[in-house]
N, C-alpha and C. Protein backbone atom coordinates (compact mmCIF):
# COMPACT_ATOMS: atom_id res chain seq x y z
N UNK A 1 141.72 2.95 206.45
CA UNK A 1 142.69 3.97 206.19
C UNK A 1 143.70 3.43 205.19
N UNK A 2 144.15 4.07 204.39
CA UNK A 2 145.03 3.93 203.69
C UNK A 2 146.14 4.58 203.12
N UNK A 3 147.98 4.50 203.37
CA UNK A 3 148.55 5.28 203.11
C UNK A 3 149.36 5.22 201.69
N UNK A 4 149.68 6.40 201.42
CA UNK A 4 150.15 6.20 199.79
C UNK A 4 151.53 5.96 200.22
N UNK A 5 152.04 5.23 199.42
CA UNK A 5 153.43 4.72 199.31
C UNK A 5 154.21 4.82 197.96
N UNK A 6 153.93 5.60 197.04
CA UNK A 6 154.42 5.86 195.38
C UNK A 6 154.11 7.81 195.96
N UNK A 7 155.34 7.99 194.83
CA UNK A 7 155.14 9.66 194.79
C UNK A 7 155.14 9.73 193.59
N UNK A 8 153.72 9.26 192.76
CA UNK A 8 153.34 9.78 191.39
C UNK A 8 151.96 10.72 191.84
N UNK A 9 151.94 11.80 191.84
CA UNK A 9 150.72 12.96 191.42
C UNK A 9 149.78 12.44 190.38
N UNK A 10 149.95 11.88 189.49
CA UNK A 10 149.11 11.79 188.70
C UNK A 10 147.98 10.16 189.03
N UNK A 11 148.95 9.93 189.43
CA UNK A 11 148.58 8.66 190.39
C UNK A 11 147.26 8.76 191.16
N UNK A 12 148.00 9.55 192.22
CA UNK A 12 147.07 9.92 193.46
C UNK A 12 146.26 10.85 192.83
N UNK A 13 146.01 11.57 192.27
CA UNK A 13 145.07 11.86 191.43
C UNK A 13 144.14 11.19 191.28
N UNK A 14 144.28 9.98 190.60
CA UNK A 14 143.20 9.62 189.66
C UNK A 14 143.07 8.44 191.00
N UNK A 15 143.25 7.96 191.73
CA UNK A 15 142.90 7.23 193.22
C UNK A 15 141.99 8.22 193.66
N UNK A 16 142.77 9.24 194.10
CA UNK A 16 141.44 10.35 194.66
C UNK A 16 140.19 10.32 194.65
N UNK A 17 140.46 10.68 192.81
CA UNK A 17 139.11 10.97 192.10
C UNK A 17 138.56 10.21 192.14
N UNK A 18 139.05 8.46 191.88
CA UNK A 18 138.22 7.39 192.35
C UNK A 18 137.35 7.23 193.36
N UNK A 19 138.16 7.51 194.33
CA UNK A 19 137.57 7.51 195.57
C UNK A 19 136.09 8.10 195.77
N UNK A 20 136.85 9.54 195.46
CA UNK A 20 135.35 10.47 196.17
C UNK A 20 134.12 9.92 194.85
N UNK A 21 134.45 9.43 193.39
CA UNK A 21 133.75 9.29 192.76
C UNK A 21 132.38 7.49 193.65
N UNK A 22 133.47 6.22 193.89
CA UNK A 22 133.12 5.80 194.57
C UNK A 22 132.29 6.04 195.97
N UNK A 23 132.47 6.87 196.53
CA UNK A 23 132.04 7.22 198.17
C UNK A 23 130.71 8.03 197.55
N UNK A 24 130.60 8.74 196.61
CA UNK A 24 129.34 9.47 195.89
C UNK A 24 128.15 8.73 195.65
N UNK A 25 128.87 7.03 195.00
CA UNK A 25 127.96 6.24 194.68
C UNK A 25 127.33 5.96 195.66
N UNK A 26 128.20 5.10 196.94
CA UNK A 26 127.31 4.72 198.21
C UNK A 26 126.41 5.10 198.92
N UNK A 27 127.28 7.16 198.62
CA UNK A 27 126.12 7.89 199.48
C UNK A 27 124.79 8.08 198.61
N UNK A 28 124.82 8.08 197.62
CA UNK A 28 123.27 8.63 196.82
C UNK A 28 123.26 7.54 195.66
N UNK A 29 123.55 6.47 195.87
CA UNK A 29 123.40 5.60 194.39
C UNK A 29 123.78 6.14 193.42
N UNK A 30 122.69 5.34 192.49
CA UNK A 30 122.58 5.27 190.87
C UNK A 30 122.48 6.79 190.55
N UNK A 31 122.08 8.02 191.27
CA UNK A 31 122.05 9.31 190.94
C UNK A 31 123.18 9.94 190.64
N UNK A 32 123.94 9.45 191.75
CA UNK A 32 125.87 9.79 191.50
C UNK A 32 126.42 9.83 189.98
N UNK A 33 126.02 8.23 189.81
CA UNK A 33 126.93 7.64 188.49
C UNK A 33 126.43 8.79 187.31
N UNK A 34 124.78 8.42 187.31
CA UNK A 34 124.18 9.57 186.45
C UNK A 34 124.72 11.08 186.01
N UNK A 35 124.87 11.53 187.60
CA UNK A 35 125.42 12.75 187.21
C UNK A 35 126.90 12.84 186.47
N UNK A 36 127.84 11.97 187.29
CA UNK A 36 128.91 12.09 186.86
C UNK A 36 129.47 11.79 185.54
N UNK A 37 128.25 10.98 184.91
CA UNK A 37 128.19 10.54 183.40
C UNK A 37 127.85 12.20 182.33
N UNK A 38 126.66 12.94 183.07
CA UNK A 38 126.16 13.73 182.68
C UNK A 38 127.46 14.67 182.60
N UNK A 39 128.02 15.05 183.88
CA UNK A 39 128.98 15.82 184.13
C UNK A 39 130.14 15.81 182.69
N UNK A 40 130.45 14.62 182.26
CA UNK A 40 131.65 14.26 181.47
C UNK A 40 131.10 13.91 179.84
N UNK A 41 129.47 14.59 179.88
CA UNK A 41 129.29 14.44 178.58
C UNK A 41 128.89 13.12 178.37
N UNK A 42 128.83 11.87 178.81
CA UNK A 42 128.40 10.71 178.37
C UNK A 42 127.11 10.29 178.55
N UNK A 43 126.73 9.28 177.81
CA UNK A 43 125.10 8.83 178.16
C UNK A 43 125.64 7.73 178.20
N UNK A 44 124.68 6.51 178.61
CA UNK A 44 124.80 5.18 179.10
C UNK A 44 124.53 4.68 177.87
């Protein structure tokens, strides 16, 4: 568990997004990253 201790929004934002982007990887691998590359327009 972890509690936020800064009141920047943009912050916790991009922690968030980390997060669930991280927790995506664990649950389904290398498919995650893929998509989320795909998602944002990038190729490897």
């Amino acid at each position: 568990m972890a509690v936020q201790t800064f009141d920047n929004q943009k912050t916790d934002q991009a922690l968030q997004t980390h997060a669930a982007e991280v927790s995506s990887m664990a649950d389904i691998g290398m498919q995650a990253l893929l998509e989320l590359m795909t998602a944002r327009g990038r190729t490897h």
